[in-house]
N, C-alpha and C. Protein backbone atom coordinates (compact mmCIF):
# COMPACT_ATOMS: atom_id res chain seq x y z
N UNK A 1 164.23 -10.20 38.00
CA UNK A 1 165.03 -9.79 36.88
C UNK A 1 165.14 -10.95 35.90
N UNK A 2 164.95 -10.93 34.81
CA UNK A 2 165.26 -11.91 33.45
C UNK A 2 166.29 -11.30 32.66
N UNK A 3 166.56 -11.98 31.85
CA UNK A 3 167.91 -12.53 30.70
C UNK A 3 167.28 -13.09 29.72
N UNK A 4 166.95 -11.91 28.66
CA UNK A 4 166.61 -12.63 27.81
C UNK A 4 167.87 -13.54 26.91
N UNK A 5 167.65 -14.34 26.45
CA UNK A 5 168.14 -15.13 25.04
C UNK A 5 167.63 -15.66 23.84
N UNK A 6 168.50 -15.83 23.10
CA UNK A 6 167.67 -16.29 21.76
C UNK A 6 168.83 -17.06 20.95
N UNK A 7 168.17 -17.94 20.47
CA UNK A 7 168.41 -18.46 19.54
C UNK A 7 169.62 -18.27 18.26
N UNK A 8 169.92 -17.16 18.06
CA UNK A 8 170.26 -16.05 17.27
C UNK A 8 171.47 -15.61 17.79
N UNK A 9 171.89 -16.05 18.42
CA UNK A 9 172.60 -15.22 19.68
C UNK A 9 174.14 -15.86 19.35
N UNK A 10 175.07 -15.02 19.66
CA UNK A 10 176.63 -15.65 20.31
C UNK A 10 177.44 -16.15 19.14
N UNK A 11 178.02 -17.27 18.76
CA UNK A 11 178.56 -17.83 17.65
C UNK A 11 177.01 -18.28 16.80
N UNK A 12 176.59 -18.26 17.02
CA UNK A 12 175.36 -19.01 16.10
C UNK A 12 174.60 -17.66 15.17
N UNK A 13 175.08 -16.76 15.86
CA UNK A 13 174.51 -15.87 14.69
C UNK A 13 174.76 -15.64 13.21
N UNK A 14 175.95 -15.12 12.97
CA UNK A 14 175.51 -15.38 11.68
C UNK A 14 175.79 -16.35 10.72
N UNK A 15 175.42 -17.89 11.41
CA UNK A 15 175.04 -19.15 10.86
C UNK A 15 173.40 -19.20 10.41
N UNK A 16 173.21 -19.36 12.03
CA UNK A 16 171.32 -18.94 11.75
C UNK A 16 170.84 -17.77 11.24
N UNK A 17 171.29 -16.58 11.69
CA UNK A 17 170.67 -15.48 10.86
C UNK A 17 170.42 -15.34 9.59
N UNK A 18 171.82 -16.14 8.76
CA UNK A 18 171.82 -16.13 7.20
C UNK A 18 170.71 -17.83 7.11
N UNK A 19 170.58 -18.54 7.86
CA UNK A 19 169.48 -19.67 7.57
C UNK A 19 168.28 -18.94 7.30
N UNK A 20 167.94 -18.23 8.19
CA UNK A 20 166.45 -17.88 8.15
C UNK A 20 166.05 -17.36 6.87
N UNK A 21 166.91 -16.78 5.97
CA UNK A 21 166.58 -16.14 4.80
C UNK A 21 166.70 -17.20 3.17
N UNK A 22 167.26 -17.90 3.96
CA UNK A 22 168.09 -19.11 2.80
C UNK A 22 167.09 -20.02 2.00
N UNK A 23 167.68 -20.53 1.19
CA UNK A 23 167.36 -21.35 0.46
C UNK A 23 167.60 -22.77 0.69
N UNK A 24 166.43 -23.55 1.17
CA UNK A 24 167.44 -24.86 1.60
C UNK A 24 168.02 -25.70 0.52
N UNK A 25 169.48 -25.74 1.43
CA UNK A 25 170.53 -26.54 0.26
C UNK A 25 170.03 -27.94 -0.04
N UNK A 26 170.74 -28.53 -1.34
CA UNK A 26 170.74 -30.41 -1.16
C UNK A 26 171.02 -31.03 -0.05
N UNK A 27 170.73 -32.06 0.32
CA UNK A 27 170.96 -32.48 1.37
C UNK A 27 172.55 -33.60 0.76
N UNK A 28 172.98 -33.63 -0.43
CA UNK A 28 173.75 -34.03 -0.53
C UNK A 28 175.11 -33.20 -1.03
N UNK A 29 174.88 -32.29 -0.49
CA UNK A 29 176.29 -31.24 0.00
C UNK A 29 177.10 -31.25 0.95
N UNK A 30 178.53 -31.94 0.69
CA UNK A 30 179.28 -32.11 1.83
C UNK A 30 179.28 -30.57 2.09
N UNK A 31 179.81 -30.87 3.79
CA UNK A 31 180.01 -30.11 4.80
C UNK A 31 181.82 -29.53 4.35
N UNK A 32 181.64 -27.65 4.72
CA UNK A 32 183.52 -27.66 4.42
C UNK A 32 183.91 -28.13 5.99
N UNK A 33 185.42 -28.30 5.99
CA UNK A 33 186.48 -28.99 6.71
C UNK A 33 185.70 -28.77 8.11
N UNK A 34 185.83 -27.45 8.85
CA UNK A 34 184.64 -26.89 10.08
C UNK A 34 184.02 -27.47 10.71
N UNK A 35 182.96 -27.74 9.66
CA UNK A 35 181.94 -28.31 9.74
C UNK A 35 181.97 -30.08 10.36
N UNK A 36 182.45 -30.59 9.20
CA UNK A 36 182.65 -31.87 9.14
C UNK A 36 183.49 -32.45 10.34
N UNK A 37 184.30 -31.47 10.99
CA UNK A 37 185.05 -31.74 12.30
C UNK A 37 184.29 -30.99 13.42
N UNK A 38 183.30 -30.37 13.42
CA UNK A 38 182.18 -30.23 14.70
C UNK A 38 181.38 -31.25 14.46
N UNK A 39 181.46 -31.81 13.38
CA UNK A 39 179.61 -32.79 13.11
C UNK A 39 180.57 -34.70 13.84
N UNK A 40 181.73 -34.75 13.46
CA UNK A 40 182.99 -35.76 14.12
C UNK A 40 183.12 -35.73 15.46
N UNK A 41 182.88 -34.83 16.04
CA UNK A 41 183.13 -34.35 17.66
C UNK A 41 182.11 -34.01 18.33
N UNK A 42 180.87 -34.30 18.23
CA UNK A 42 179.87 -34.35 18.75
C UNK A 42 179.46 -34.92 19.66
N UNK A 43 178.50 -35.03 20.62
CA UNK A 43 177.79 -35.96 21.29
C UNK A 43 176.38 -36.88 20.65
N UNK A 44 176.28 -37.80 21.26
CA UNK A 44 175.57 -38.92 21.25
C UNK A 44 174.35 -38.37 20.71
N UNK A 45 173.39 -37.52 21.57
CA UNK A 45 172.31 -36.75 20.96
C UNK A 45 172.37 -36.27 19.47
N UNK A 46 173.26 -35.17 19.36
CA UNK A 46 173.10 -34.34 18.10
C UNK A 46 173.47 -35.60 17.04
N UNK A 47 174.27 -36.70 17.66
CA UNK A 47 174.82 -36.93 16.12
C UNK A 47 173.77 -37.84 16.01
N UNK A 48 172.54 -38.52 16.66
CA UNK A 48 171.64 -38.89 16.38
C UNK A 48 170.41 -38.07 15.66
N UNK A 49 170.31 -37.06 15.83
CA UNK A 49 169.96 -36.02 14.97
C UNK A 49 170.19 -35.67 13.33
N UNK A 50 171.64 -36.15 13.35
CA UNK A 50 172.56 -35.59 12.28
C UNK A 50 172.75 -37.27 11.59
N UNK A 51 172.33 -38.29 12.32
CA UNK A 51 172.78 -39.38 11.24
C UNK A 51 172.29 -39.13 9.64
N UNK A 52 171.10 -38.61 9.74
CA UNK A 52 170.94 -38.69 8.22
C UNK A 52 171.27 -37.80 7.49
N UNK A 53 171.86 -37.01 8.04
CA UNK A 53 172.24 -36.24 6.68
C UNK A 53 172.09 -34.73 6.69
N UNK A 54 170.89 -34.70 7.16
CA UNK A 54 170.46 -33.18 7.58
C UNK A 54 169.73 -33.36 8.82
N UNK A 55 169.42 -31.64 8.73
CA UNK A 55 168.07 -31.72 9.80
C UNK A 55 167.14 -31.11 9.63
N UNK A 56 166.28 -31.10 9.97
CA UNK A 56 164.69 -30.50 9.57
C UNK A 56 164.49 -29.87 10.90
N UNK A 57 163.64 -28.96 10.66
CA UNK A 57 163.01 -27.86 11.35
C UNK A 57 162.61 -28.55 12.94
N UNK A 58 161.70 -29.84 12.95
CA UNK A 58 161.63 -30.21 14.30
C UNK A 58 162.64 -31.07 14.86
N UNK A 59 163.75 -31.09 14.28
CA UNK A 59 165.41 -32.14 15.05
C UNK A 59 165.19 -30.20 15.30
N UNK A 60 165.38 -29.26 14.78
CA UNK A 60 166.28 -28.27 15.44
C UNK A 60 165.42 -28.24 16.77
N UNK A 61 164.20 -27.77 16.41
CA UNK A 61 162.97 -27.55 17.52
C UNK A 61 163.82 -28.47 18.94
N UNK A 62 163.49 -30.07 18.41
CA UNK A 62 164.09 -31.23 19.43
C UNK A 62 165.26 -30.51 20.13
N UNK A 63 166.28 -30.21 19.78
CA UNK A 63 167.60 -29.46 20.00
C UNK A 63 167.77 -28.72 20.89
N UNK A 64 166.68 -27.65 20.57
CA UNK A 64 166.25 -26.25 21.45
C UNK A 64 165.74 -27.07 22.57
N UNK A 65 164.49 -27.44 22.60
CA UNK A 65 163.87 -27.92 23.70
C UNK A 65 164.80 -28.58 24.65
N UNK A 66 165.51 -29.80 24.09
CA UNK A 66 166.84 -30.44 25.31
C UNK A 66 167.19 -29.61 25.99
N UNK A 67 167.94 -28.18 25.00
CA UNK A 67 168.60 -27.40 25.71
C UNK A 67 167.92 -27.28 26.49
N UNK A 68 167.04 -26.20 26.62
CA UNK A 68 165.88 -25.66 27.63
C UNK A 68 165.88 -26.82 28.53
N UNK A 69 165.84 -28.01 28.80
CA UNK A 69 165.70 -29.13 29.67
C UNK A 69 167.17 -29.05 30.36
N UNK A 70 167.87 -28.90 29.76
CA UNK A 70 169.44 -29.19 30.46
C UNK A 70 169.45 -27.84 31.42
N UNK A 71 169.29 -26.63 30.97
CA UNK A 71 169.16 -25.70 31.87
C UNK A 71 168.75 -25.70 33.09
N UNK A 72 167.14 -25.57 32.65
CA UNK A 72 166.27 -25.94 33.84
C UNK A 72 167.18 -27.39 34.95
N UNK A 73 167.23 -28.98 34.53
CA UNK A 73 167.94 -29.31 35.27
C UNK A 73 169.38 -28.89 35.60
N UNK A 74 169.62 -28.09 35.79
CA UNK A 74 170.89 -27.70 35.70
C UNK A 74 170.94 -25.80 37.02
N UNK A 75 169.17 -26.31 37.69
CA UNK A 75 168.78 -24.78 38.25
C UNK A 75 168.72 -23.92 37.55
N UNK A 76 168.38 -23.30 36.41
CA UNK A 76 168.33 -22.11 35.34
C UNK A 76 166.71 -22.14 35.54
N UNK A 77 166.19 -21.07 35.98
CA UNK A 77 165.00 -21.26 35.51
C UNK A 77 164.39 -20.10 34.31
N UNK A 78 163.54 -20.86 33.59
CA UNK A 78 163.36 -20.83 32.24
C UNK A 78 162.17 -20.01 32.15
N UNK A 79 161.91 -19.03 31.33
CA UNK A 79 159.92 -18.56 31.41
C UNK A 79 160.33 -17.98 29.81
N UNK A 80 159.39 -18.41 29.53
CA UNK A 80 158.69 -18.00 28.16
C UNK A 80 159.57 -18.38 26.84
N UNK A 81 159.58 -19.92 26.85
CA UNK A 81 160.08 -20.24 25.44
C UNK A 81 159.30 -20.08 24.53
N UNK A 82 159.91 -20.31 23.71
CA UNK A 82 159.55 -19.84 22.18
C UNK A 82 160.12 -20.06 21.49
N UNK A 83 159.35 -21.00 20.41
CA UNK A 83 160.01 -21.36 18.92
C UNK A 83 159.18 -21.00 17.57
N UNK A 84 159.83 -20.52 16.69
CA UNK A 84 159.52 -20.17 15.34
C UNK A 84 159.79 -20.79 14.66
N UNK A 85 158.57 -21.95 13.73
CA UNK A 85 159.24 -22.74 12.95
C UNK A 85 159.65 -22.34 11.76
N UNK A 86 158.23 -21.00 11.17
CA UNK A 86 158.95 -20.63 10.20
C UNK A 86 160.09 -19.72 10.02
N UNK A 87 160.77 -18.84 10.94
CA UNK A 87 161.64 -18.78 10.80
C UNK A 87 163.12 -19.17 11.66
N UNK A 88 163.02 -20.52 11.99
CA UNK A 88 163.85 -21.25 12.77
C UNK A 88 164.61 -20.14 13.89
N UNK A 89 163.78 -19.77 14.45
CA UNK A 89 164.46 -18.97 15.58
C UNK A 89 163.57 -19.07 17.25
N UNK A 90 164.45 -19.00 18.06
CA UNK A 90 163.56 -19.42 19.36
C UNK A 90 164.22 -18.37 20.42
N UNK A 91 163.17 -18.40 21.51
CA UNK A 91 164.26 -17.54 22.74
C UNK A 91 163.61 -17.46 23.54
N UNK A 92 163.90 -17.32 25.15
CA UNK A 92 163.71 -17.46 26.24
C UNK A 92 163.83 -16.48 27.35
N UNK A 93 163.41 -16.75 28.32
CA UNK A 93 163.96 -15.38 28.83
C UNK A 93 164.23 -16.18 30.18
N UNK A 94 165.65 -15.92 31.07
CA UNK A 94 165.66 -16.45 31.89
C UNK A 94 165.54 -15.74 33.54
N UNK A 95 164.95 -16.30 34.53
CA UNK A 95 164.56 -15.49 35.95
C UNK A 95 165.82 -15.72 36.28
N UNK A 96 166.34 -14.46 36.82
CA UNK A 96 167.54 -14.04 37.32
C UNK A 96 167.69 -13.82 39.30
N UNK A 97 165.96 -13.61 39.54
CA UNK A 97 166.07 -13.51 40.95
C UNK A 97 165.58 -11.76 40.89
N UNK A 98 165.89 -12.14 42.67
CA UNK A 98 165.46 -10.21 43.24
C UNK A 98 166.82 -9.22 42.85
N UNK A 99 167.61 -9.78 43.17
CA UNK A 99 168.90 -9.32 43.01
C UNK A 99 169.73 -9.33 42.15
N UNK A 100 170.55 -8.07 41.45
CA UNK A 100 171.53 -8.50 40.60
C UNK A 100 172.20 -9.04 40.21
N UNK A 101 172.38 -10.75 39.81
CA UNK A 101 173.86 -11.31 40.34
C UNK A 101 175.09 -10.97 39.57
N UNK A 102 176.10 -11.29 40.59
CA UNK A 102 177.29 -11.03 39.76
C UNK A 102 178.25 -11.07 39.45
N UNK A 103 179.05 -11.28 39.25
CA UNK A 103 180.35 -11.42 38.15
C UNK A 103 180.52 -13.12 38.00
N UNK A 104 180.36 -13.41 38.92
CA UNK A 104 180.43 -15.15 39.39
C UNK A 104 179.32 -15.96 39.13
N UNK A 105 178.17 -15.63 39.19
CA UNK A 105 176.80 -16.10 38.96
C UNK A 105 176.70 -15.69 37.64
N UNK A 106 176.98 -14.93 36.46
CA UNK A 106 176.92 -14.69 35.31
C UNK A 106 177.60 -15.55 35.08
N UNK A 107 179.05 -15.47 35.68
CA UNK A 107 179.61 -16.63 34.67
C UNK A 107 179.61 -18.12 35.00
N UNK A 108 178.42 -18.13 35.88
CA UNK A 108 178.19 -19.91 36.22
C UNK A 108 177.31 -20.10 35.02
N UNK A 109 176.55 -19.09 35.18
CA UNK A 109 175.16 -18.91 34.35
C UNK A 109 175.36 -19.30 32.72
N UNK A 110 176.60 -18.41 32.34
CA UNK A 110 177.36 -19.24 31.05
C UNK A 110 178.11 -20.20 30.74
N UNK A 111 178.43 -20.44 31.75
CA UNK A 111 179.13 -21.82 31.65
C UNK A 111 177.84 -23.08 31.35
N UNK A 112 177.05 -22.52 32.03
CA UNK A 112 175.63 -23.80 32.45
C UNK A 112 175.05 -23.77 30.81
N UNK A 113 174.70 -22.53 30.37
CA UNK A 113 174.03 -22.20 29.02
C UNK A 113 175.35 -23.00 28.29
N UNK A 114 176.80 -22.21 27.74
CA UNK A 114 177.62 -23.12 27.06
C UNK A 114 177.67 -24.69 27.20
N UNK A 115 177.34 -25.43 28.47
CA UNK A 115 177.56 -26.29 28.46
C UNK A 115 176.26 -27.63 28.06
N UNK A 116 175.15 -26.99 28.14
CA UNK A 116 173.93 -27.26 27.77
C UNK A 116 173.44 -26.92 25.90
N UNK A 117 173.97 -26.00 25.51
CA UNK A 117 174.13 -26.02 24.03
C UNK A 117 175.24 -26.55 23.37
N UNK A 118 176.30 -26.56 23.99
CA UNK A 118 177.22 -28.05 23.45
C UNK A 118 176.55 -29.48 23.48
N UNK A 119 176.09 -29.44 24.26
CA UNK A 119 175.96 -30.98 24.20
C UNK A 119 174.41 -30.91 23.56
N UNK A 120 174.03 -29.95 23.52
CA UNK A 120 172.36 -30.64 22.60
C UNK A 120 172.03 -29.77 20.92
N UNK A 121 172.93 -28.54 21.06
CA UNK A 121 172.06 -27.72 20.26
C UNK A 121 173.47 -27.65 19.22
N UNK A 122 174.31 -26.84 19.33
CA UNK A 122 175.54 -26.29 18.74
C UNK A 122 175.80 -26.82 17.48
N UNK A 123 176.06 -27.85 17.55
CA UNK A 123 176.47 -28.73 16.29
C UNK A 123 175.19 -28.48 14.88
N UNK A 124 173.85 -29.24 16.02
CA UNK A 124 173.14 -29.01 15.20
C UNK A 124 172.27 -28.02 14.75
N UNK A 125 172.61 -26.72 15.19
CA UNK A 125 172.40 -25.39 14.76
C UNK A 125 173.09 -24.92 13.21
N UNK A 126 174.39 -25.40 13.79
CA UNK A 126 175.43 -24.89 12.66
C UNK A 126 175.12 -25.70 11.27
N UNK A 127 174.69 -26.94 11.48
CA UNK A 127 174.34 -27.34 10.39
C UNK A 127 172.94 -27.52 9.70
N UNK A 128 172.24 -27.03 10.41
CA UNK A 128 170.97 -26.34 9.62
C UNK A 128 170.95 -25.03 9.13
N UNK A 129 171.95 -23.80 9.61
CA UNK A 129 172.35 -22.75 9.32
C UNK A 129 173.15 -23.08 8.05
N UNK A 130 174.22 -24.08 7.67
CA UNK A 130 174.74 -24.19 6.91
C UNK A 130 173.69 -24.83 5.65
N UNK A 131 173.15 -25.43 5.71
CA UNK A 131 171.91 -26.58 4.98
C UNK A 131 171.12 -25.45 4.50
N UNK A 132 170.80 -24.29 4.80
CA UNK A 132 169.99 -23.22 4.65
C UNK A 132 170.27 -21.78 4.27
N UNK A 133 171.92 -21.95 4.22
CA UNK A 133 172.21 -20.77 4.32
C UNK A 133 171.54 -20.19 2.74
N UNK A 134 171.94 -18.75 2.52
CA UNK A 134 171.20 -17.67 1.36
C UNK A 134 171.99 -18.17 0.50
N UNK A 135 171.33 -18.24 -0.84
CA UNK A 135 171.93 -18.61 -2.42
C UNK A 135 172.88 -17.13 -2.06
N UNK A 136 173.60 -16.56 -3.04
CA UNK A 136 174.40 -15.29 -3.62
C UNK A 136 173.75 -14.05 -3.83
N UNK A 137 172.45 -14.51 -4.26
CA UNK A 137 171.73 -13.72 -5.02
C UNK A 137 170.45 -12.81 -3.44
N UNK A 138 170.41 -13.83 -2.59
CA UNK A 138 169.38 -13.60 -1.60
C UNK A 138 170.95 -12.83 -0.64
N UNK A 139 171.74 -13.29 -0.52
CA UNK A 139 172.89 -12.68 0.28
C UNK A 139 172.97 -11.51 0.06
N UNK A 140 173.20 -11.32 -1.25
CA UNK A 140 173.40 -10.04 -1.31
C UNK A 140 172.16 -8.85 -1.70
N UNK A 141 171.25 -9.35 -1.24
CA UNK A 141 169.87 -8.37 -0.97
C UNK A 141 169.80 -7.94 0.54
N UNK A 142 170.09 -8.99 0.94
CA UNK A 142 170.13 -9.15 2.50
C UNK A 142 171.01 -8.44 3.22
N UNK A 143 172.33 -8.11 2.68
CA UNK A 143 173.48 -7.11 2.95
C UNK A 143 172.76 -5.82 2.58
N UNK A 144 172.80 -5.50 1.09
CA UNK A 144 171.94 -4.17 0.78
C UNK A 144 171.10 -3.49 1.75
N UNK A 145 170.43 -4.47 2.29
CA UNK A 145 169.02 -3.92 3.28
C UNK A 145 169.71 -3.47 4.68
N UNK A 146 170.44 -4.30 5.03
CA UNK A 146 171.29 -4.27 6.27
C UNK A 146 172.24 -2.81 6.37
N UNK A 147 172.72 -2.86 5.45
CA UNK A 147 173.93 -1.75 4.99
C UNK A 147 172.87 -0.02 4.93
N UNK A 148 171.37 -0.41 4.31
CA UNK A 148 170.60 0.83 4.15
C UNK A 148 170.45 1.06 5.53
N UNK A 149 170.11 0.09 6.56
CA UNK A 149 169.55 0.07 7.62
C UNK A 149 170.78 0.73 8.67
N UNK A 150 171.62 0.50 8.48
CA UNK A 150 172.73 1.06 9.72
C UNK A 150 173.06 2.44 9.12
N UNK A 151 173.16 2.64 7.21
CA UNK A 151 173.37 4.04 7.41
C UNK A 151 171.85 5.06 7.95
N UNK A 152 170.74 4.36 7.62
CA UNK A 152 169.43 5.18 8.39
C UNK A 152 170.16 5.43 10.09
N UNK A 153 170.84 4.32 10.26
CA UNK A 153 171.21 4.87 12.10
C UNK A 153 172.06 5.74 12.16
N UNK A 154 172.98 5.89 10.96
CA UNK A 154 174.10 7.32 11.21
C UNK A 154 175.74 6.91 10.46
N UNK A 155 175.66 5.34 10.64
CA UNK A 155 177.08 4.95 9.88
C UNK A 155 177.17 4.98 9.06
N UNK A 156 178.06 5.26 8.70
CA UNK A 156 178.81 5.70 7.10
C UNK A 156 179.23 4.36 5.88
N UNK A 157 178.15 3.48 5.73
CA UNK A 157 178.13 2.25 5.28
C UNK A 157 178.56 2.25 3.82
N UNK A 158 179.98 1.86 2.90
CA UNK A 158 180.19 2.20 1.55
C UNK A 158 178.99 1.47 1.04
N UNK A 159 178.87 1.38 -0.22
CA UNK A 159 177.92 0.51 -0.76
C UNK A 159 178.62 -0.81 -1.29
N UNK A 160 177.92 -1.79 -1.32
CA UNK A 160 179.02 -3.55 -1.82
C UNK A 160 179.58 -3.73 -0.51
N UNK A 161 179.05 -2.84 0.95
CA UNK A 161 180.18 -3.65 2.13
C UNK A 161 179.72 -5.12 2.16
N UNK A 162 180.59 -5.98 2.71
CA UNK A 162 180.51 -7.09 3.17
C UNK A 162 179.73 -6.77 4.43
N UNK A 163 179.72 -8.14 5.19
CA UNK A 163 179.52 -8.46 6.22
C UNK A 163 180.47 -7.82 7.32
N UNK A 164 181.33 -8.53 7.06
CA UNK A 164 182.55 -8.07 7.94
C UNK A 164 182.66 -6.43 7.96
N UNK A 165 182.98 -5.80 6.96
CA UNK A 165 182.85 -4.20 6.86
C UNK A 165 181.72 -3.58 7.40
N UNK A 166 180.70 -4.28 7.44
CA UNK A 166 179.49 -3.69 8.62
C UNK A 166 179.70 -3.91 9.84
N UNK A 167 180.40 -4.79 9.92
CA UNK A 167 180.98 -5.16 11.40
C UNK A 167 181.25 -4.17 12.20
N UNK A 168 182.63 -3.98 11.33
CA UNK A 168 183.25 -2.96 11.69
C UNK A 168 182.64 -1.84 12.00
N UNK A 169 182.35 -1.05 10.77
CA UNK A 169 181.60 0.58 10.64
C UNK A 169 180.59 0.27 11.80
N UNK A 170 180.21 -0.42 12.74
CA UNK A 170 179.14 -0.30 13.30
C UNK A 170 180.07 -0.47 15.03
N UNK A 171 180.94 -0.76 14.25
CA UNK A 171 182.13 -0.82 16.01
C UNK A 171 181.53 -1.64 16.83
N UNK A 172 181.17 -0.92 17.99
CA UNK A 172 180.98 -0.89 19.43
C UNK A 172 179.54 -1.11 19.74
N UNK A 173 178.93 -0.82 18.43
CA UNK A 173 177.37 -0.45 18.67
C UNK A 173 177.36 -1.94 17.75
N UNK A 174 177.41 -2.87 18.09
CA UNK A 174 177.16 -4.49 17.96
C UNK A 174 175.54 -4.43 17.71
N UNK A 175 174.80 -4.09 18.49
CA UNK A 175 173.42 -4.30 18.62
C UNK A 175 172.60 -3.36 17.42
N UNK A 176 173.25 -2.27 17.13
CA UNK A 176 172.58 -2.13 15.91
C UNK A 176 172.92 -3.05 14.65
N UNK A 177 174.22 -3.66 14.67
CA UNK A 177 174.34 -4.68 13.31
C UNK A 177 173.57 -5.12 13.48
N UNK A 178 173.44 -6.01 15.05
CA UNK A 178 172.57 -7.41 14.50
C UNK A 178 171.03 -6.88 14.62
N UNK A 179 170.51 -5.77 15.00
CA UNK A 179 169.16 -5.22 14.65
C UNK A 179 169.17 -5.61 13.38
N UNK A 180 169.98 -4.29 12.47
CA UNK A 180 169.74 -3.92 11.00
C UNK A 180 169.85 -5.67 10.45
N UNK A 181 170.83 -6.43 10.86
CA UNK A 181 170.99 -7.92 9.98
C UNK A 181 169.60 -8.15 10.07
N UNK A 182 168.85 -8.57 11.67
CA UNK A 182 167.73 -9.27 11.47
C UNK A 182 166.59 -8.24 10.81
N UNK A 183 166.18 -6.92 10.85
CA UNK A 183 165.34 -6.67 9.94
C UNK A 183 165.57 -6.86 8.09
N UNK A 184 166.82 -7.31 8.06
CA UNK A 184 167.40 -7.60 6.55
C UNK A 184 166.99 -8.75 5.93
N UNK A 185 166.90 -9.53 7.10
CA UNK A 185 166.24 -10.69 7.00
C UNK A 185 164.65 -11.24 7.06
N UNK A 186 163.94 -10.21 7.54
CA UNK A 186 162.44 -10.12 8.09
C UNK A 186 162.45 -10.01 6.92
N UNK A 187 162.57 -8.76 6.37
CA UNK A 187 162.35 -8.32 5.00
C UNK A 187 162.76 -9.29 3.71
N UNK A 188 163.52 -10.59 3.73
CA UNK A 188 163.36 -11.11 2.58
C UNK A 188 162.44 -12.57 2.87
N UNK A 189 162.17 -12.45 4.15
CA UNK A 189 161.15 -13.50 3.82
C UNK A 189 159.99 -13.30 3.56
């Protein structure tokens, strides 16, 4: 049995999701308050990553890969990474065994993943997501497409929703947002 993951996934979504479509910012754009107090509270790794200022496509790559290393040492075993440089997204799929595990082994399993993307990836996810995020103008194409895409599934999407208002209208069914987000995004690159 595998688990997949990705890149894309959990709090990092729609940081990275809106990167992939973006415009990369100046690199001399402070960080808001958030930011600047995850990039302060970091570890040794990322903020070696992050001394200069930004990060580029292979510090994220670097990032991912640690992770993937912390896992694996950490007993996770790992099959089929994968990274996208052009569109900064990666994912893995992890061997789960013969057997289902459960309730306790899931949540070792996240604790091991949380604790392995804190210390290598997190920080510096968020701030290449932020460094990249969509001008106004790409945002709101990117919603449009998203918003067409969930009412093609059946929801009743006003037109001008936000983000958040797709959230919602899409409830329970989470996995079609973030479908419709990422084909919103395929589509403007």
């Amino acid at each position: 049995m595998t688990r997949g993951l990705t890149g894309t996934g959990l709090l990092v979504l729609v940081l990275v999701a809106a990167a992939c479509s973006g415009t990369p910012a100046s690199t001399d754009s402070e960080f808001p308050p958030w930011l600047e107090s995850l990039v302060a509270s970091t570890t040794d790794f990322q903020k070696e990553i992050l001394s200069d200022g930004e990060v580029t496509i292979d510090e994220l790559e670097k990032a991912a890969l640690a992770t993937v290393q912390c896992l694996e040492e950490n007993g996770v075993v790992v099959s089929d990474f994968s990274f996208d440089s052009e569109n900064a997204e990666w994912g893995m799929s992890i061997v789960l065994g013969a057997e289902v595990p459960d309730d306790a082994e899931m949540n070792s399993l996240d604790a091991i993943q949380a604790e392995c993307e804190g210390e290598f990836l997190i920080v510096v996810w968020n701030v290449f997501g932020f460094q990249n995020q969509p001008t106004p103008e790409e945002l709101s194409l990117e919603l449009a497409r998203a918003a067409q895409c969930l009412r093609e599934k059946g929801f009743e999407v006003p037109e001008g929703a936000t983000r958040e208002v797709m959230q919602n209208f899409a409830g329970s069914s989470r996995r079609a947002y973030g479908e419709c987000r990422q084909l919103a995004q395929e589509q403007g690159n």
